[in-house]
Protein backbone atom coordinates (compact mmCIF):
# COMPACT_ATOMS: atom_id res chain seq x y z
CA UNK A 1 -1.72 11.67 -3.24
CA UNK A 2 -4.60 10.00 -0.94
CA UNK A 3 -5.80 12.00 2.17
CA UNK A 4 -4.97 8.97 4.52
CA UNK A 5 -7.35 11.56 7.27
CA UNK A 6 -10.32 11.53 4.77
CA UNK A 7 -10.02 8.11 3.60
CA UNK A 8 -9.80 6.38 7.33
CA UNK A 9 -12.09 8.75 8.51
CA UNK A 10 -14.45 7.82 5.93
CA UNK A 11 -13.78 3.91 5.95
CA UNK A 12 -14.56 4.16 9.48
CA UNK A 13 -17.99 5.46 9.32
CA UNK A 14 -18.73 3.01 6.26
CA UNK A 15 -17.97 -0.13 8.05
CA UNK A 16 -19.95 1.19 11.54
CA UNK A 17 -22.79 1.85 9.58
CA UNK A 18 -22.28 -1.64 7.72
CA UNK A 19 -22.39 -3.13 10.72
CA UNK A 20 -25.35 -1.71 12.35
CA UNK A 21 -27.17 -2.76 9.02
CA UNK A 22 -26.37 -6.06 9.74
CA UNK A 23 -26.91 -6.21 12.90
CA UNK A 24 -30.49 -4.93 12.37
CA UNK A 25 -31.38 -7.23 10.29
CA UNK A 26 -29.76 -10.46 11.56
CA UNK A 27 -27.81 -11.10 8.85
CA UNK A 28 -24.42 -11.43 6.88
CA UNK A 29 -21.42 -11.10 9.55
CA UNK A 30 -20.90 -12.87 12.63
CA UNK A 31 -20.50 -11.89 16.32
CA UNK A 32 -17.10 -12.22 15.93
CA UNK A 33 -16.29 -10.52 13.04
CA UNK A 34 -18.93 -7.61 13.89
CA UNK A 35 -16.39 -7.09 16.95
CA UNK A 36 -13.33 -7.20 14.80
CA UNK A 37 -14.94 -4.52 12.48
CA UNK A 38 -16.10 -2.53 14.91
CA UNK A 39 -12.97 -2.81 16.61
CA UNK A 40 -11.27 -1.50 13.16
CA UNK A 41 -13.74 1.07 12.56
CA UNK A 42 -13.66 2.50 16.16
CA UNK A 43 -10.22 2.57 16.38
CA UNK A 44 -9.71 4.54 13.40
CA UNK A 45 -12.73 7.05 14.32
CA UNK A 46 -11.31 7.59 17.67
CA UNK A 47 -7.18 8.12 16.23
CA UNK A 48 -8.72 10.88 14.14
CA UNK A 49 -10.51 12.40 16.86
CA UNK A 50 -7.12 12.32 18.54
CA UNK A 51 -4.54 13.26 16.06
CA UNK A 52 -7.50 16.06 15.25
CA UNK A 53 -6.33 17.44 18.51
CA UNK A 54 -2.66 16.91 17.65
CA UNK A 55 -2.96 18.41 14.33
CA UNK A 56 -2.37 15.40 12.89
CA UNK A 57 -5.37 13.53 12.03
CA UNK A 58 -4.23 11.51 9.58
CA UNK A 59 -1.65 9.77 11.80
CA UNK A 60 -4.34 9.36 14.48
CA UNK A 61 -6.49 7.85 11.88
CA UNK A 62 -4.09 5.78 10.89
CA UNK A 63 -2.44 4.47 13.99
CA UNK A 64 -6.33 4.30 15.39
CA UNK A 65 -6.97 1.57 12.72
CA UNK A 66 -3.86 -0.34 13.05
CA UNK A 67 -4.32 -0.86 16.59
CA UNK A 68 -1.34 1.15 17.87
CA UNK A 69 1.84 2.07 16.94
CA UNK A 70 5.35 0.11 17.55
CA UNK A 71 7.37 0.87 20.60
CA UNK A 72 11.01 1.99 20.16
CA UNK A 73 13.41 -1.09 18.86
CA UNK A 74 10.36 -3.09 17.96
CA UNK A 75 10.35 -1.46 14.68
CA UNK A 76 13.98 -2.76 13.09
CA UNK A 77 12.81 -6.76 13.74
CA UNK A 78 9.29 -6.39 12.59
CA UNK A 79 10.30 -4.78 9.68
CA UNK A 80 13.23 -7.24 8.98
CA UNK A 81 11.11 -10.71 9.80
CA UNK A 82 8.52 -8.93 6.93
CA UNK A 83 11.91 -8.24 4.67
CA UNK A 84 12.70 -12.48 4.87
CA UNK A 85 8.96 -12.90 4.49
CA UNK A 86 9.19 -11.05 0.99
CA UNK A 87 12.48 -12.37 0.27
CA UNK A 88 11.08 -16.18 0.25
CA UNK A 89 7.34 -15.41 -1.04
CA UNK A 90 8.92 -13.72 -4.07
CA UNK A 91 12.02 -15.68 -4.68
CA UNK A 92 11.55 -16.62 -8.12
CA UNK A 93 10.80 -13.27 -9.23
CA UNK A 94 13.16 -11.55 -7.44
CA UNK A 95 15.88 -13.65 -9.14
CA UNK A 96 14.54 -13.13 -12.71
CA UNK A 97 14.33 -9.30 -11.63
CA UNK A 98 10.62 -9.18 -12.13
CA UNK A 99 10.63 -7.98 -8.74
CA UNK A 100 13.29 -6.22 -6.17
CA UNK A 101 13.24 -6.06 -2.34
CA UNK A 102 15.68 -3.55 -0.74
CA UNK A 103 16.05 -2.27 2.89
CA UNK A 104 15.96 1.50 3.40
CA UNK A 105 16.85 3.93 6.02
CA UNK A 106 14.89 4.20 8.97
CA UNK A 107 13.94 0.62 8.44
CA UNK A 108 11.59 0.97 5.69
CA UNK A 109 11.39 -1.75 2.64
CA UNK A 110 11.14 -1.41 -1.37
CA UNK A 111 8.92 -3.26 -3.17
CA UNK A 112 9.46 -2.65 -6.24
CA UNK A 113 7.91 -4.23 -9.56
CA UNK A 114 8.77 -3.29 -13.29
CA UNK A 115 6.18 -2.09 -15.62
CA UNK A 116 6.77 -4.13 -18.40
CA UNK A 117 5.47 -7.38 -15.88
CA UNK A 118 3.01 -5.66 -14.20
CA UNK A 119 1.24 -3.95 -17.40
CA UNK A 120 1.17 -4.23 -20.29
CA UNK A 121 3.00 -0.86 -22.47
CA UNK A 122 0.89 1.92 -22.01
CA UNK A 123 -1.81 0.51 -19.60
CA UNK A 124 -2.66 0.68 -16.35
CA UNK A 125 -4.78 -2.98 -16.07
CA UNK A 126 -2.45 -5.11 -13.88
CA UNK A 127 -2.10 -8.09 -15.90
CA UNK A 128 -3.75 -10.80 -15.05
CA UNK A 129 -0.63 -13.31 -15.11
CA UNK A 130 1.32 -10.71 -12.39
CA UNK A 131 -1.71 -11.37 -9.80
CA UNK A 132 -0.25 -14.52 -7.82
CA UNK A 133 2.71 -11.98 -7.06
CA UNK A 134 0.21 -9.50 -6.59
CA UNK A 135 -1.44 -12.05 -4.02
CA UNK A 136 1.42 -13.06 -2.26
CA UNK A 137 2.60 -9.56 -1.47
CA UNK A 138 -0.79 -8.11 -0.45
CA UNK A 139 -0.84 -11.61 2.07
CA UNK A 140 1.91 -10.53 4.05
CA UNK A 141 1.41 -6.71 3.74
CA UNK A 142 -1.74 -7.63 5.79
CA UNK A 143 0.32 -9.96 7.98
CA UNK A 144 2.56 -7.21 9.14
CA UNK A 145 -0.69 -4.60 9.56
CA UNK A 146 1.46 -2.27 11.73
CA UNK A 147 2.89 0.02 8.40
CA UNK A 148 1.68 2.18 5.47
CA UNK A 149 2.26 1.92 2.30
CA UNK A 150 3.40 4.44 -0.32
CA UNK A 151 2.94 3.11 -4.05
CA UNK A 152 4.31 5.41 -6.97
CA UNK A 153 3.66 5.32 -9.86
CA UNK A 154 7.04 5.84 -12.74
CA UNK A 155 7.10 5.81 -16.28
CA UNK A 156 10.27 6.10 -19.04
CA UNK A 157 10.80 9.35 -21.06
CA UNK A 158 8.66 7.93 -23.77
CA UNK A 159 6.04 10.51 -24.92
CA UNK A 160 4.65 13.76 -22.90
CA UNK A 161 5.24 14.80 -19.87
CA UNK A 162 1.44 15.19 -19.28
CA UNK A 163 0.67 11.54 -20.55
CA UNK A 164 3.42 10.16 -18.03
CA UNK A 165 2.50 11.45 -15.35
CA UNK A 166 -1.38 10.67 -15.41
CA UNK A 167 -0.38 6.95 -16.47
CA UNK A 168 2.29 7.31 -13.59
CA UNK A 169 -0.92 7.65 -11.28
CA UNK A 170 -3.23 5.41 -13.24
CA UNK A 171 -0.70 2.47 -12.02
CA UNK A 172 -0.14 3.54 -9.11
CA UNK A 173 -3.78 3.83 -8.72
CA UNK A 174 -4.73 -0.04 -9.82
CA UNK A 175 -2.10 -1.44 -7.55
CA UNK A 176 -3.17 0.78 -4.59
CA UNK A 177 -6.64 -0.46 -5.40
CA UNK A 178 -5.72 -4.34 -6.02
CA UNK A 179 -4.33 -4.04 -2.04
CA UNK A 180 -7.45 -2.95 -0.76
CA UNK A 181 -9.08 -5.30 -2.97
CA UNK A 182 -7.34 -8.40 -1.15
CA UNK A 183 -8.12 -6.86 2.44
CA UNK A 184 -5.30 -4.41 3.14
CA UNK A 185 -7.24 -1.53 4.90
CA UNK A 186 -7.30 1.20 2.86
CA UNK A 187 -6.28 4.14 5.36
CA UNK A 188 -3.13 2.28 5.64
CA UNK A 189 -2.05 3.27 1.42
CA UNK A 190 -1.36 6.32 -0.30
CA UNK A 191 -0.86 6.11 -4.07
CA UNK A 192 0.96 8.87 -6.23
CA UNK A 193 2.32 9.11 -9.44
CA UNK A 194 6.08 10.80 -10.71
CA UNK A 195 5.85 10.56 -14.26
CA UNK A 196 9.18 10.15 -15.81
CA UNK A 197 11.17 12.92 -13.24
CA UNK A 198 12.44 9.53 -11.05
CA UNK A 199 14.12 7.42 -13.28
CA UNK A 200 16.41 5.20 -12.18
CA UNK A 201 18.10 3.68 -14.99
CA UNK A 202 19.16 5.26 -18.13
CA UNK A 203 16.72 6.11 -21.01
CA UNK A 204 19.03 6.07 -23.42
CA UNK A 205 18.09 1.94 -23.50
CA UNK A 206 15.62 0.00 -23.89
CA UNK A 207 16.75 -2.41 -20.88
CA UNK A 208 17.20 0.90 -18.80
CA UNK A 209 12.88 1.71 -20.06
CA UNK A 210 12.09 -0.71 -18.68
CA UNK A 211 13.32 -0.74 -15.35
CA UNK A 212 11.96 2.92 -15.27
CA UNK A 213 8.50 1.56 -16.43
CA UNK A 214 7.55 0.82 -12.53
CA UNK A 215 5.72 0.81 -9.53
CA UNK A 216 7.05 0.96 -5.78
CA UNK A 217 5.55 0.83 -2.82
CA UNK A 218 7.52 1.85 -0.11
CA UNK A 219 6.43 -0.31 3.42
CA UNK A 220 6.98 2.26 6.44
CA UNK A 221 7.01 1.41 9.98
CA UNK A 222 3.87 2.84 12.15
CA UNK A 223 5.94 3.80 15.09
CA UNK A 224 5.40 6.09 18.41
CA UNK A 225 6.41 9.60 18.17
């Protein structure tokens, strides 16, 4: 799994020192989105500093670059507007079960998408006909900015244990990557991969394969405390 501390920590000094390059030279981002980035970039530099003294960096990272945390019962309707947002961005695929949207405890979401859409058997390349729904949910993961996001990776029982598990993470890895690719910031994501110990269908089918051939990201509430 990602170091969210590490990552944030890092993206942070990037994008200052992106910044101060273009600001140097005159060129490439305007005065308003140099204050936006710096905003970002502060904000996550200073949470780490924070949780550092917590002994939790990572959080402070993270809550640093999402501008704060939710307060108290703010959490159950953000996360629920996002859960309607999902629910009519991805309607068609969630009724051809290409995709599934499910409320947790503790008001978290599933995302979930099956392998077999998402890649092709035995490959980690998102393909490219799954990256409108790829679009769509990355648009309002960045919509509702105040949340991480924990993709796994899952395979069938098809072949080693080894093999599944590194393609497990491969996946896991592209979609984590696609995100950041479309703007989600990356010190909000942590990508991991299971292998074939999560299954959650049998594998004794090859209907139940391929609901195990997945990846989910799990969309958790930033929240104080």
């Amino acid at each position: 799994m990602k170091q969210r501390f590490v990552k944030g920590v890092a993206t942070a000094a990037t994008v200052s020192v992106l910044i101060t390059g273009c600001a140097a030279d005159g060129s490439g981002m305007t005065e308003t989105g140099t204050g936006a980035a710096i905003g970002t970039a502060t904000g996550a530099a200073l949470g780490a500093i924070i949780g550092s003294q917590g002994a939790n960096a990572g959080r402070g990272a993270l809550i640093g670059a999402v501008g704060g945390a939710l307060i108290g019962g703010m959490a159950g309707a953000y996360m629920e507007q996002q859960r309607k947002d999902f629910q009519k961005a991805l309607a068609a695929e969630i009724a051809s079960g290409v995709i599934r949207v499910e409320k947790l405890p503790n008001d978290e979401l599933l995302v979930g998408m099956t392998g077999e859409t998402a890649f092709e058997v035995d490959s980690d390349q998102i393909q490219p006909a799954f990256y409108s729904t790829m679009d769509r949910i990355a648009a309002i993961v960045k919509k509702y900015g105040k949340t991480e996001l924990v993709v796994a990776g899952h395979t069938d029982n098809t072949g080693s244990i080894e093999h599944n598990q590194l393609l497990s993470e491969r996946r896991a890895g592209s979609v984590d990557r696609y995100l950041e690719g479309q703007g989600v910031a990356p010190a909000r994501i942590a990508s991991s991969g299971y292998g074939k110990m999560q299954p959650i269908a049998s594998n004794d089918t090859e209907a139940g394969r391929r609901l195990n051939r997945r990846v989910d990201i799990t969309i958790v509430p930033i929240t104080e405390g």
